[in-house]
C-alpha atoms as a PDB file:
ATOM      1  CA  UNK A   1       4.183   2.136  21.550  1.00  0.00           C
ATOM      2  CA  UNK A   2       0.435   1.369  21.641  1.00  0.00           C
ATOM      3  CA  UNK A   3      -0.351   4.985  20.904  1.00  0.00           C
ATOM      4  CA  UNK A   4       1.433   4.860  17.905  1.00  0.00           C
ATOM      5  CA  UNK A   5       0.141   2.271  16.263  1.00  0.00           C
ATOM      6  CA  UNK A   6      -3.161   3.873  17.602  1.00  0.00           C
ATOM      7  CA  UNK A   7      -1.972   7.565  16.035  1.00  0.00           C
ATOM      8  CA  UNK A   8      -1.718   5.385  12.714  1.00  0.00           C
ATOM      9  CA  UNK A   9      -4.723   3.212  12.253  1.00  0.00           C
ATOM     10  CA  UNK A  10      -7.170   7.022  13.497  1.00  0.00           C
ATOM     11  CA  UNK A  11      -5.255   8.440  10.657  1.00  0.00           C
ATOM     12  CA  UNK A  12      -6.027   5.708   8.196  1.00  0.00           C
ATOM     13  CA  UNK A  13     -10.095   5.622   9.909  1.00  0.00           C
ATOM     14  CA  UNK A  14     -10.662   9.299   8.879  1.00  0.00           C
ATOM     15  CA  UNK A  15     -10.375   8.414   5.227  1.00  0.00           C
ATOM     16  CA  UNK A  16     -14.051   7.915   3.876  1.00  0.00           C
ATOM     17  CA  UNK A  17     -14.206   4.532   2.314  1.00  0.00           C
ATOM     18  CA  UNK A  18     -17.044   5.957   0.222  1.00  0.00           C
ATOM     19  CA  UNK A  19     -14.678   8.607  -1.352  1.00  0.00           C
ATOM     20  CA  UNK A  20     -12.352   5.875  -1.778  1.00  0.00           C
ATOM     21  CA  UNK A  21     -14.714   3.645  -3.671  1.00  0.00           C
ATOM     22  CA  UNK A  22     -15.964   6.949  -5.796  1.00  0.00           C
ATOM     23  CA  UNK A  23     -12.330   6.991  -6.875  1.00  0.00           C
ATOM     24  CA  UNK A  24     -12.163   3.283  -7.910  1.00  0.00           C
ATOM     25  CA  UNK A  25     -14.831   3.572 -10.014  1.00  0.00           C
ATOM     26  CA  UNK A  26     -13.983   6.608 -11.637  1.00  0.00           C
ATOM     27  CA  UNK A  27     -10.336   5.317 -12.069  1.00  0.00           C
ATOM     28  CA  UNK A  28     -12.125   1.811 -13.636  1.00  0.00           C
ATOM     29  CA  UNK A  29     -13.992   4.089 -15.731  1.00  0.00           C
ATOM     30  CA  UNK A  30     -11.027   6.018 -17.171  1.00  0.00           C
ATOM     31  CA  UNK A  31      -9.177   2.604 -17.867  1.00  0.00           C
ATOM     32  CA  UNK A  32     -12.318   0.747 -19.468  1.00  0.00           C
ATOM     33  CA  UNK A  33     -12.118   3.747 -22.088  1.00  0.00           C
ATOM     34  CA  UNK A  34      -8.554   4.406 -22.610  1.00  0.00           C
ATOM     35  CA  UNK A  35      -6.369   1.363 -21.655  1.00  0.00           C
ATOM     36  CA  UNK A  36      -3.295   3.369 -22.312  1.00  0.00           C
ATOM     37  CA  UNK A  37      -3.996   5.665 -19.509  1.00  0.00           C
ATOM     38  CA  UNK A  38      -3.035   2.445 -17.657  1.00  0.00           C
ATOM     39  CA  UNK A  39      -0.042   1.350 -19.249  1.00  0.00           C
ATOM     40  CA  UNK A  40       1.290   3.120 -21.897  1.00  0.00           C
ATOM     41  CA  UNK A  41       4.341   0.526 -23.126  1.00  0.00           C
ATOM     42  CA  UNK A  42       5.759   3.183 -25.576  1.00  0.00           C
ATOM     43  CA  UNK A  43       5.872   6.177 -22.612  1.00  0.00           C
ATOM     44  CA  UNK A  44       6.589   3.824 -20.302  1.00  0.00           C
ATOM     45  CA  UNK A  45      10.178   2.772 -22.400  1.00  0.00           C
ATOM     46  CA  UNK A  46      10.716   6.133 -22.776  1.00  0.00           C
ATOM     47  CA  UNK A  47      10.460   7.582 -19.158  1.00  0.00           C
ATOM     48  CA  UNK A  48      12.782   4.295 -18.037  1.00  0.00           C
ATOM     49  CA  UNK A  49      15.462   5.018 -20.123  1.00  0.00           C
ATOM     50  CA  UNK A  50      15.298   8.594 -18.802  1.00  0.00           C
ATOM     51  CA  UNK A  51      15.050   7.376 -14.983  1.00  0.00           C
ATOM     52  CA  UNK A  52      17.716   5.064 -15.344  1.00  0.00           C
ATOM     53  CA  UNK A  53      20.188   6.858 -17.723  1.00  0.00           C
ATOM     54  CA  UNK A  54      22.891   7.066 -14.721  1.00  0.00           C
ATOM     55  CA  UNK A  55      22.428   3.311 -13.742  1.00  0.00           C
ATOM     56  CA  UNK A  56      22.889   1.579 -17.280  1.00  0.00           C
ATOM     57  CA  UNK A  57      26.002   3.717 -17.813  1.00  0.00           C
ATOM     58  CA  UNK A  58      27.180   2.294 -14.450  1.00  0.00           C
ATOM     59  CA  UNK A  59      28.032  -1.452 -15.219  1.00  0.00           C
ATOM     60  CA  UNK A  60      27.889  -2.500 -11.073  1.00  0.00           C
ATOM     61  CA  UNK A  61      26.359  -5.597  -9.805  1.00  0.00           C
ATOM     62  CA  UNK A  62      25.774  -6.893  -6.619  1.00  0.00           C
ATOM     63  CA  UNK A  63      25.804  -4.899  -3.998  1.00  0.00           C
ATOM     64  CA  UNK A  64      27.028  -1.703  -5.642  1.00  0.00           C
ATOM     65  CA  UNK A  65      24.253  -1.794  -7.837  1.00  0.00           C
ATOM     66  CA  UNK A  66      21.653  -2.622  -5.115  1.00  0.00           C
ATOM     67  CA  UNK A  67      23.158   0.951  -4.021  1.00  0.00           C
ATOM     68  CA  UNK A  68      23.056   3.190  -6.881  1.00  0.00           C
ATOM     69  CA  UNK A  69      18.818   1.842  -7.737  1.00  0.00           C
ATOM     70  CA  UNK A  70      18.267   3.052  -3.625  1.00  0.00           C
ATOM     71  CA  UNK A  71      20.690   6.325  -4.180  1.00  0.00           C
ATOM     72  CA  UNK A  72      18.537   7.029  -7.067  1.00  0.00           C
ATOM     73  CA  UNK A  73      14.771   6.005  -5.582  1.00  0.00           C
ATOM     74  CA  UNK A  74      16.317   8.008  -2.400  1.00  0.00           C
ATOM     75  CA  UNK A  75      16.936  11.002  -4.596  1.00  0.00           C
ATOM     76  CA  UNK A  76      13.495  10.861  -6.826  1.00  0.00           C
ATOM     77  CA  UNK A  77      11.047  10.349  -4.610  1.00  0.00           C
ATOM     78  CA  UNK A  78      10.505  13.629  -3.210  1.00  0.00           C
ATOM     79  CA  UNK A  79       6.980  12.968  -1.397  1.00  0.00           C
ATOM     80  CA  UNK A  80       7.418   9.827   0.839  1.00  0.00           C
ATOM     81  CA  UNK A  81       3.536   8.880   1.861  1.00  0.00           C
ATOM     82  CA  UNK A  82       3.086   6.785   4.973  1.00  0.00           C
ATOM     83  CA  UNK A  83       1.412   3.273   3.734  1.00  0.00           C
ATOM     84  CA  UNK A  84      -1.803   4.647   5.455  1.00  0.00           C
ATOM     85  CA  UNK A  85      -1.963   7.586   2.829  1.00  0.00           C
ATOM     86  CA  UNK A  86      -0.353   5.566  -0.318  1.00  0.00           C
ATOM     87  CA  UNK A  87      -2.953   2.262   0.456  1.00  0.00           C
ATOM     88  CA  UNK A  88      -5.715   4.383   0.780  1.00  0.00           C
ATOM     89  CA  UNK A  89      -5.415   7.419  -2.169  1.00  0.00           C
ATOM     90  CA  UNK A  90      -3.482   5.593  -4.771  1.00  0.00           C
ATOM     91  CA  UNK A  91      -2.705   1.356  -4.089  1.00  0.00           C
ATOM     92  CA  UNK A  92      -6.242  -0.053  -4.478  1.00  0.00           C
ATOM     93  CA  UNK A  93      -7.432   3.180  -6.132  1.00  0.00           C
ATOM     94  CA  UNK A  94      -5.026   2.331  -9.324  1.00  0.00           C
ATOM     95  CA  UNK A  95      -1.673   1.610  -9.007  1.00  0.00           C
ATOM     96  CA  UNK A  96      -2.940  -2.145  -7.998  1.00  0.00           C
ATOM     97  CA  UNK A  97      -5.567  -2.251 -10.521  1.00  0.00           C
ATOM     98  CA  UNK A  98      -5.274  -4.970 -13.474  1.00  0.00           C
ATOM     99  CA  UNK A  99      -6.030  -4.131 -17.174  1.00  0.00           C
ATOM    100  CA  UNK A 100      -9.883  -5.344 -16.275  1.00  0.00           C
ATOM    101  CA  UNK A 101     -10.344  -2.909 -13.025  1.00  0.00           C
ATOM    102  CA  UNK A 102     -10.141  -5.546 -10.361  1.00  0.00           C
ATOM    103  CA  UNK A 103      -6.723  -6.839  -7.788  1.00  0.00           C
ATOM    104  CA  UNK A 104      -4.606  -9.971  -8.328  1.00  0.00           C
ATOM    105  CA  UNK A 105      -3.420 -11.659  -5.542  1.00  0.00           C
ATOM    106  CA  UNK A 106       0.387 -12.705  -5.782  1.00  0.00           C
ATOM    107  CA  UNK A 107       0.240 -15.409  -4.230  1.00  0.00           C
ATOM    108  CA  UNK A 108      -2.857 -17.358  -5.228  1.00  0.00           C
ATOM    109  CA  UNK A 109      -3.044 -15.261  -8.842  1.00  0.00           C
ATOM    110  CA  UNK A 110      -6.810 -14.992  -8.267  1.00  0.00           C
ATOM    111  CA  UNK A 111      -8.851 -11.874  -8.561  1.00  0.00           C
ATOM    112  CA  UNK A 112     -10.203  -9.920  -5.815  1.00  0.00           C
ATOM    113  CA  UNK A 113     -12.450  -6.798  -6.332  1.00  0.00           C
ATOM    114  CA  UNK A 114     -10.476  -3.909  -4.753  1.00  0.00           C
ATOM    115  CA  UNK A 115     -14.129  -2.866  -3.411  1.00  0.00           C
ATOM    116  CA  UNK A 116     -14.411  -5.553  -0.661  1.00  0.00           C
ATOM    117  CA  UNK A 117     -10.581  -5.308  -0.219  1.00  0.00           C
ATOM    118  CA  UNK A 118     -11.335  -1.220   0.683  1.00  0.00           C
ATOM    119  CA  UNK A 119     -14.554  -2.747   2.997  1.00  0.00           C
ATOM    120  CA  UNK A 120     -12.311  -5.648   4.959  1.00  0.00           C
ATOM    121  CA  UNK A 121      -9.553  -2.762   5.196  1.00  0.00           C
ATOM    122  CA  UNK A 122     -11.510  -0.553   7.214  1.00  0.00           C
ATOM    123  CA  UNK A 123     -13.509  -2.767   9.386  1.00  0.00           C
ATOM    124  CA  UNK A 124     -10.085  -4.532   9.731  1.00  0.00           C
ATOM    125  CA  UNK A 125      -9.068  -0.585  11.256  1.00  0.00           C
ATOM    126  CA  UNK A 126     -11.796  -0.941  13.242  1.00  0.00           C
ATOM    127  CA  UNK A 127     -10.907  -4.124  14.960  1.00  0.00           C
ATOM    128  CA  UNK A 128      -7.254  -2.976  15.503  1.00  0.00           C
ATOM    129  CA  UNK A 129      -8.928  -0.014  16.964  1.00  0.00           C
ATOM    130  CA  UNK A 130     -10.844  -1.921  19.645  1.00  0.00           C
ATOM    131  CA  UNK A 131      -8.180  -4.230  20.485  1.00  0.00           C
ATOM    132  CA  UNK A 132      -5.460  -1.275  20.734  1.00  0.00           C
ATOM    133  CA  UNK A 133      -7.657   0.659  23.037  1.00  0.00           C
ATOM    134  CA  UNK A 134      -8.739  -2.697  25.255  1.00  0.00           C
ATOM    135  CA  UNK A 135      -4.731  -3.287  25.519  1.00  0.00           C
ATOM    136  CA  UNK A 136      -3.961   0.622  26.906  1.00  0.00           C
ATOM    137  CA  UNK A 137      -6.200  -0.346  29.336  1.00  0.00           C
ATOM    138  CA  UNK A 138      -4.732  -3.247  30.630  1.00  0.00           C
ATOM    139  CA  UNK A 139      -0.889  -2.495  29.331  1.00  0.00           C
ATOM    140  CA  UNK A 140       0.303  -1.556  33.253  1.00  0.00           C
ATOM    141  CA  UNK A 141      -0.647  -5.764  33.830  1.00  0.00           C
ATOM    142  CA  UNK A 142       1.036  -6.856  30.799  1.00  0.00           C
ATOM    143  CA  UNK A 143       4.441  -5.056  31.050  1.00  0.00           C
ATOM    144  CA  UNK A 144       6.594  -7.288  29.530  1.00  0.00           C
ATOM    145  CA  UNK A 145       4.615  -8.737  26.838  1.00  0.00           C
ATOM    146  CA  UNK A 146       3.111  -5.747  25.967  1.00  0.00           C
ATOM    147  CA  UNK A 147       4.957  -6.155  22.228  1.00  0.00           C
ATOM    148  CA  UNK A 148       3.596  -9.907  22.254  1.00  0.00           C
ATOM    149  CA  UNK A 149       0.246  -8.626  22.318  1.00  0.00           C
ATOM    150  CA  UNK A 150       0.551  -5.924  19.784  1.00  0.00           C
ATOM    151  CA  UNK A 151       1.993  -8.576  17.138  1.00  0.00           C
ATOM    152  CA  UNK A 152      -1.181 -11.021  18.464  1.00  0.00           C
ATOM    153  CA  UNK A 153      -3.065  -8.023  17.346  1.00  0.00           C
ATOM    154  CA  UNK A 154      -1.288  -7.417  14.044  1.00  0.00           C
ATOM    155  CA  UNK A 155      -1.004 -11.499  13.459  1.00  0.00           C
ATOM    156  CA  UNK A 156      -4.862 -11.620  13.634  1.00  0.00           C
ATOM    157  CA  UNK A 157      -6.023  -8.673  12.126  1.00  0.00           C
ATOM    158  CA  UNK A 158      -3.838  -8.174   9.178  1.00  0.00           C
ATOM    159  CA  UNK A 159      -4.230  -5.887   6.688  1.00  0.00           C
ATOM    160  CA  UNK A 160      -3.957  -7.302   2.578  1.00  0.00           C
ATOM    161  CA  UNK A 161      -0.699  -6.206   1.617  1.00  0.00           C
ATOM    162  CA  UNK A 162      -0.192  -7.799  -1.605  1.00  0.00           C
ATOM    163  CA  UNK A 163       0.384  -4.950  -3.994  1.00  0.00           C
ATOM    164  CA  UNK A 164       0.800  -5.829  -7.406  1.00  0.00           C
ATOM    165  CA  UNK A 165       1.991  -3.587  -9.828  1.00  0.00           C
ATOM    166  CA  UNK A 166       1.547  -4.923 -13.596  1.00  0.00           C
END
């Protein structure tokens, strides 16, 4: 179990937070100049009534509806990323970015520059790291609250997970 969430977090440490951040500013760049490269309102009516041409013909609610939007995400989404990949290469990079380059938080609504969010997300790998590999050690003495410890871990060492998408 451990060695999992260990497996994980070594795969999310090899990405260079310094390529990351040469990313965010290009992708800044590219939206300071163009703003419809980030949202595109005419495109963006277009490709939904596409995506969802089966659905609106389908008059369902509920829980039959609820159905046919995961049938058709299911179908459409042909390259499933782990969250360690999709954070990394395209959440902070630009899918969460606002119209002015920087994060909003959903809960508080205030801005956070995805730059120190990328910084606190890997030295928050880092800690994980540490505390994963002090656990292994000790995870014969712990037996049965082996999973206590791991969500200890997770509880205070947590990762921001508030994606926004505008």
């Amino acid at each position: 179990m451990i060695e999992v969430e260990l497996e994980e977090l070594k795969s999310m440490e090899k990405c260079s937070p310094e390529k990351l951040l040469d990313i965010l500013a290009k992708n800044q760049q590219r939206i300071e100049q163009n703003y419809n490269l980030y949202y595109d309102e005419q495109q963006d009516n277009v490709w939904k009534k596409y995506y969802y041409h089966e659905i609106s013909k389908n008059k369902s609610v509920g829980e039959p509806l609820f159905q046919a939007f995961h049938q058709l995400i299911t179908k459409t989404h042909e390259h499933k990323y782990p969250y360690s990949i999709s954070k990394d290469q395209y959440l902070y990079t630009w899918v969460d970015l606002q119209p002015n380059g920087q994060l909003k938080t959903i809960y508080s609504g205030k801005e956070r520059t995805p730059e120190r969010l990328i910084k606190e997300d890997f030295a928050m790998i880092d800690r994980r790291i540490k505390e994963y590999l002090a656990l292994i050690e000790i995870q014969d003495v712990l037996k049965d609250r082996l999973v206590e410890h791991l969500r200890y871990i997770s509880s205070q060492h947590k990762f921001n997970t508030e994606h926004v998408v505008p």
